[in-house]
C-alpha atoms as a PDB file:
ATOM      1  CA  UNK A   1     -17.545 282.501 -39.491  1.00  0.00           C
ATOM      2  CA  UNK A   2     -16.252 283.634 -36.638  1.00  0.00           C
ATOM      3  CA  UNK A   3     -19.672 284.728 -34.997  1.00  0.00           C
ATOM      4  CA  UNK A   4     -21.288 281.306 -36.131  1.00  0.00           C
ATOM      5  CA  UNK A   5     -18.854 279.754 -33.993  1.00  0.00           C
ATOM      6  CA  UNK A   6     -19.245 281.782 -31.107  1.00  0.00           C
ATOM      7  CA  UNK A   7     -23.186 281.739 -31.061  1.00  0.00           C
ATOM      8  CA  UNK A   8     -22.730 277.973 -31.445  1.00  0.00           C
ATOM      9  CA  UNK A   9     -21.307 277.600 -28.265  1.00  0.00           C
ATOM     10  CA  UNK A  10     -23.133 279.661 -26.349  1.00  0.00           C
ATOM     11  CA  UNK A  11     -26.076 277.562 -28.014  1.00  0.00           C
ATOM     12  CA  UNK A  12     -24.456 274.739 -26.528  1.00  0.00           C
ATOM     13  CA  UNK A  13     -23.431 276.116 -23.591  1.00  0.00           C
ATOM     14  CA  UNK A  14     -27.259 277.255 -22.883  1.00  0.00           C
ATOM     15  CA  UNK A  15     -28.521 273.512 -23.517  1.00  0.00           C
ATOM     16  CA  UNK A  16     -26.015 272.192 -21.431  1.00  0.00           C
ATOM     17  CA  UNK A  17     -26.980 273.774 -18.744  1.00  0.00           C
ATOM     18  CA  UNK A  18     -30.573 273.287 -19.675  1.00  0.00           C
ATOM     19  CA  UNK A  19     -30.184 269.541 -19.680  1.00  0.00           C
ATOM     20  CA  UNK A  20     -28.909 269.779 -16.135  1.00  0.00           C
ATOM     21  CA  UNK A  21     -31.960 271.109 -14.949  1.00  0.00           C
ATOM     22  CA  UNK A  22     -34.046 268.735 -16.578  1.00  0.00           C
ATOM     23  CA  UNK A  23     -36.320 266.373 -14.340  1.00  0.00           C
ATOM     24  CA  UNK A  24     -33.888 267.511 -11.473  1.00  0.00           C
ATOM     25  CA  UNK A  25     -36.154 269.818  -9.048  1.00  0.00           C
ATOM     26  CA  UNK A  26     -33.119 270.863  -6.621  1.00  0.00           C
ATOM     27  CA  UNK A  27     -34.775 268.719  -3.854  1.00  0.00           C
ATOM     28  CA  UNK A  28     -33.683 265.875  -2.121  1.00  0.00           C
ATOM     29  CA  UNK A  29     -35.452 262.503  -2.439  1.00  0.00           C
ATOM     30  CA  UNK A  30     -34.967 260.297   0.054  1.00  0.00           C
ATOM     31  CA  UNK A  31     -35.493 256.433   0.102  1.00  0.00           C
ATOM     32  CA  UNK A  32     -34.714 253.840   2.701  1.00  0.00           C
ATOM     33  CA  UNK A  33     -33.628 250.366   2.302  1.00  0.00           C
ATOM     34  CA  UNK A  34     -31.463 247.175   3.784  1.00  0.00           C
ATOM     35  CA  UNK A  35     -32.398 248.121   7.163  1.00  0.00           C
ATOM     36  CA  UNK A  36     -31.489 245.802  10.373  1.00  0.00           C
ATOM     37  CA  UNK A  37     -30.803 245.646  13.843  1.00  0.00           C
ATOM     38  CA  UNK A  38     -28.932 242.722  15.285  1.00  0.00           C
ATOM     39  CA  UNK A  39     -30.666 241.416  18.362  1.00  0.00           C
ATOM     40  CA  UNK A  40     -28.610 243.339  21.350  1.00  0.00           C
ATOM     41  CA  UNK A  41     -26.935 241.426  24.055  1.00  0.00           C
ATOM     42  CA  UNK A  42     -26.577 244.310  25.903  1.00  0.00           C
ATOM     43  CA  UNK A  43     -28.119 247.353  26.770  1.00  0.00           C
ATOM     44  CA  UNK A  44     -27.428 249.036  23.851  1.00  0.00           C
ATOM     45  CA  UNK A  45     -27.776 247.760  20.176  1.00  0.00           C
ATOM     46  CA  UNK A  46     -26.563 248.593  16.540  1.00  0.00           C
ATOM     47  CA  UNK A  47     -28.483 249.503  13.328  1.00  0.00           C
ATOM     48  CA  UNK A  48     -28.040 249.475  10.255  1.00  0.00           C
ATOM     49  CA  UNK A  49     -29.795 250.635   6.955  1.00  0.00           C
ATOM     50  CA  UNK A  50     -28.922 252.507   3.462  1.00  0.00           C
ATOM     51  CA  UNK A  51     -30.715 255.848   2.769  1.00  0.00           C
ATOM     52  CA  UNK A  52     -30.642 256.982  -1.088  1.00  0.00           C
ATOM     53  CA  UNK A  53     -30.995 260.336  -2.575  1.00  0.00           C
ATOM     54  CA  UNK A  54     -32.144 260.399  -5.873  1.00  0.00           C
ATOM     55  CA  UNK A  55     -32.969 263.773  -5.767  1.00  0.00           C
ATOM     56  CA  UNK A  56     -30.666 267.073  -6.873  1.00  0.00           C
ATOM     57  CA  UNK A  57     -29.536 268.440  -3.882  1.00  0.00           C
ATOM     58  CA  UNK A  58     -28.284 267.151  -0.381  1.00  0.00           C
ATOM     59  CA  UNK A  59     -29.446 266.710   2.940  1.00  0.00           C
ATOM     60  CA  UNK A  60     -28.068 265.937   6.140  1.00  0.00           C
ATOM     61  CA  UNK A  61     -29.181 263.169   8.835  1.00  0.00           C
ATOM     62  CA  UNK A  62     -29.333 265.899  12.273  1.00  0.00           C
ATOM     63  CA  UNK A  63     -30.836 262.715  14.292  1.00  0.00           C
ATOM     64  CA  UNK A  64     -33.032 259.885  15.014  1.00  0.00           C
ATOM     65  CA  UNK A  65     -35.296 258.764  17.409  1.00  0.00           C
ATOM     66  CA  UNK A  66     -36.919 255.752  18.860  1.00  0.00           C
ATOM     67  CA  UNK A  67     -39.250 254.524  21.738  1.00  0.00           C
ATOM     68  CA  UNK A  68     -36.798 251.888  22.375  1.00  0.00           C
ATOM     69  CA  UNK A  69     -33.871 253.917  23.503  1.00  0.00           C
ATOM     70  CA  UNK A  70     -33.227 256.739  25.754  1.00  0.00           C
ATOM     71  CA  UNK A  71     -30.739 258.246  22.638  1.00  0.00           C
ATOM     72  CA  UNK A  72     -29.921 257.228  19.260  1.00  0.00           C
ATOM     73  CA  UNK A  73     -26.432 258.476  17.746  1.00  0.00           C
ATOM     74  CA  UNK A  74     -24.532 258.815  14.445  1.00  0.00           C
ATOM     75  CA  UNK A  75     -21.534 257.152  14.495  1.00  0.00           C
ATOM     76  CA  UNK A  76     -18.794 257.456  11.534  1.00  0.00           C
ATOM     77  CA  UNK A  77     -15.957 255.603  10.369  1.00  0.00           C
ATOM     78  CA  UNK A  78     -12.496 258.188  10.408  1.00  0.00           C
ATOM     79  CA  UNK A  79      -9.725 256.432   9.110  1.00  0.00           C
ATOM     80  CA  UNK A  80      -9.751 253.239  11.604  1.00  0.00           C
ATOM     81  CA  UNK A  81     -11.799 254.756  14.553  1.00  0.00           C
ATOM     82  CA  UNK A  82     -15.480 255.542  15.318  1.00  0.00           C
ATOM     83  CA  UNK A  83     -16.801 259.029  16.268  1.00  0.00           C
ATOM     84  CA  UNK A  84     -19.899 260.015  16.673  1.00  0.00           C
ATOM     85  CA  UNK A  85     -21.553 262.483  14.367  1.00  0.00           C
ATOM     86  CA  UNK A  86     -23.656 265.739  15.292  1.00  0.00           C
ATOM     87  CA  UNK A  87     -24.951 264.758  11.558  1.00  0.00           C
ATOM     88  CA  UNK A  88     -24.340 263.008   8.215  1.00  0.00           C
ATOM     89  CA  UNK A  89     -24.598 263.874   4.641  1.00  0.00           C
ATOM     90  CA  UNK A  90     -27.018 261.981   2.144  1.00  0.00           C
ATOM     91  CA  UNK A  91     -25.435 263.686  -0.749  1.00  0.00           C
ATOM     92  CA  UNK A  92     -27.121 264.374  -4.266  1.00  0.00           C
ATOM     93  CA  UNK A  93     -27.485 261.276  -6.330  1.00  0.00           C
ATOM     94  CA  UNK A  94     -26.083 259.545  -3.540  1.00  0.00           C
ATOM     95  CA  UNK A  95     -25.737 257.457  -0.573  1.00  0.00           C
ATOM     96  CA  UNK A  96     -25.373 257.510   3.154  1.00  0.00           C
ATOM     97  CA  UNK A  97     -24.557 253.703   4.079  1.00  0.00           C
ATOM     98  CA  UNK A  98     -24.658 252.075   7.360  1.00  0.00           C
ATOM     99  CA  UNK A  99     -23.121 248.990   8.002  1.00  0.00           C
ATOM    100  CA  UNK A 100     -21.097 246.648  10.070  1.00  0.00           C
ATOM    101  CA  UNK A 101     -18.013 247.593  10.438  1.00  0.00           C
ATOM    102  CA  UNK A 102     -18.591 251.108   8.839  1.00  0.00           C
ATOM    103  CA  UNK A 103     -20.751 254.113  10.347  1.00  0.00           C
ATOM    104  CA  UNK A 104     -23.983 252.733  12.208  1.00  0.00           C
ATOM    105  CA  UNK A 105     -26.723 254.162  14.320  1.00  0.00           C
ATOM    106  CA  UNK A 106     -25.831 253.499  18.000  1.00  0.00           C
ATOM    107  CA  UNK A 107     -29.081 252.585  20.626  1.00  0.00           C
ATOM    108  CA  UNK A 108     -28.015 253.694  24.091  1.00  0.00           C
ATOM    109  CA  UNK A 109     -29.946 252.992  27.231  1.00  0.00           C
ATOM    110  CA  UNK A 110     -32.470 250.581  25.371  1.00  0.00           C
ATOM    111  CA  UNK A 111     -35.720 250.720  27.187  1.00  0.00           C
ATOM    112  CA  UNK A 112     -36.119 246.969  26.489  1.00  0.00           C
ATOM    113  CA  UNK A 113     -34.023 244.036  24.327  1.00  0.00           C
ATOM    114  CA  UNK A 114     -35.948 243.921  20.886  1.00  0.00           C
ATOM    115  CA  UNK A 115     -35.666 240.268  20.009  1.00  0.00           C
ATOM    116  CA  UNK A 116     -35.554 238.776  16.470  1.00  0.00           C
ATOM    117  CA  UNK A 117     -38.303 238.631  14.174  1.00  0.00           C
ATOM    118  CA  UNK A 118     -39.316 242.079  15.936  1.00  0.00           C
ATOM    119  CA  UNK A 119     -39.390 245.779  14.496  1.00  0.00           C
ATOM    120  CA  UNK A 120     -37.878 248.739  15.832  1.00  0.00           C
ATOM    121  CA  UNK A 121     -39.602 251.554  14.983  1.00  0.00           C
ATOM    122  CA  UNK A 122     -37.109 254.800  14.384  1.00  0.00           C
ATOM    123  CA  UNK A 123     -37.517 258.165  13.022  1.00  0.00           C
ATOM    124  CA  UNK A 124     -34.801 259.992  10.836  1.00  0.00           C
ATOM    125  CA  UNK A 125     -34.270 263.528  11.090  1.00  0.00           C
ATOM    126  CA  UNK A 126     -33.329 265.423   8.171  1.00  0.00           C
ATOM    127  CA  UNK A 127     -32.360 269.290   8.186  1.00  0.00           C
ATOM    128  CA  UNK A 128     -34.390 269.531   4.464  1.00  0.00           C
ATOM    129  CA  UNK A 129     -36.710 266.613   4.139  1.00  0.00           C
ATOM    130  CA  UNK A 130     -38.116 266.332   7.630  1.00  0.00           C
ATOM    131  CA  UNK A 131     -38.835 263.132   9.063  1.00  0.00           C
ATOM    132  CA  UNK A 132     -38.530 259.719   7.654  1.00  0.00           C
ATOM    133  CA  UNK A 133     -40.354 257.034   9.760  1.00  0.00           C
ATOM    134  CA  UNK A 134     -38.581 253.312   8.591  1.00  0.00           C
ATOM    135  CA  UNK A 135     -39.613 250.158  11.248  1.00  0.00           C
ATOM    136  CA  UNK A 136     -36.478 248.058  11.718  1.00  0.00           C
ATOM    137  CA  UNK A 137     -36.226 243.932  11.670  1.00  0.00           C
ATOM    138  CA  UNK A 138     -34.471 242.633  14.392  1.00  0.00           C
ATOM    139  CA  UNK A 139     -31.695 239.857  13.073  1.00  0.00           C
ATOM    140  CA  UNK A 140     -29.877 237.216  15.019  1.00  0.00           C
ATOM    141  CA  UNK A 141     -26.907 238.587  16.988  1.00  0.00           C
ATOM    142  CA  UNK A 142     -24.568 237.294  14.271  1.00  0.00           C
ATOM    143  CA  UNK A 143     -26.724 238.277  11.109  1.00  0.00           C
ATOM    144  CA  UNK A 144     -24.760 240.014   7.999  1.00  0.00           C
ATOM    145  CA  UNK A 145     -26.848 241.223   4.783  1.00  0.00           C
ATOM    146  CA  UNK A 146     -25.597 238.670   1.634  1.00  0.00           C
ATOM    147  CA  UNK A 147     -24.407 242.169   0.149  1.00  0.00           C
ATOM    148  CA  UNK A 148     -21.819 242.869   2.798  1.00  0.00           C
ATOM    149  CA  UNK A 149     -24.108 245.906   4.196  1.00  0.00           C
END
């Protein structure tokens, strides 16, 4: 009886970990929604967006880019205070969120004042998944997403 038991559970210990493995490659997949930019009053400018990660592992957000700024940085929420961020996890089956009030991406040194009903185009930089390209609408000044994002 007692080795019934014992190759039961390794039986079920082997299909456990089978069933983790199952439709999960180990890559990230990376998805981009709820993205906005408020129309900037000054020369610099907030955005906003929600990158998902339906894959199996994570990734991390090194940077982005766009023709409108001279930089584009991460900034995080600590506690009650902003930093900026050299980068930012999108963790497995997860979600890095940006939005007001919370981590954003921070335009410096815009090139020119998108106004609304425009696009930004930006590029995000990831450390596993490469580049993700994701045009921006510009919102009024005072625009906040119906889901608090």
């Amino acid at each position: 009886m007692r080795r019934t038991a014992a190759s039961a559970a390794a039986l079920a210990g082997a299909l456990l970990l089978a069933g983790c493995g199952s439709g999960d490659d180990g890559e990230a997949d990376l998805s981009v929604s709820g993205a906005y930019m408020p129309q900037p009053v000054s020369d610099m400018a907030a955005g906003f967006l929600t990158v998902a990660n339906d894959g199996g592992a994570a990734d991390r957000l090194t940077s982005v880019t766009s023709d409108v700024a001279g930089s584009v940085t991460l900034h995080e929420t600590v506690g009650t205070s902003m930093r900026e961020a050299a980068s930012l996890e999108v963790p497995a089956h997860g979600r890095l969120v940006f939005r007001s009030g919370g981590s954003h991406l921070m335009f410096e040194m815009l090139k020119r004042k998108p106004k609304q009903g425009e696009t930004v185009d930006v590029e995000l930089h990831f450390a596993e998944s490469g580049t993700v390209k994701v045009a921006i609408p510009v919102k009024p000044a005072t625009y906040r997403p119906a889901d608090g994002h």
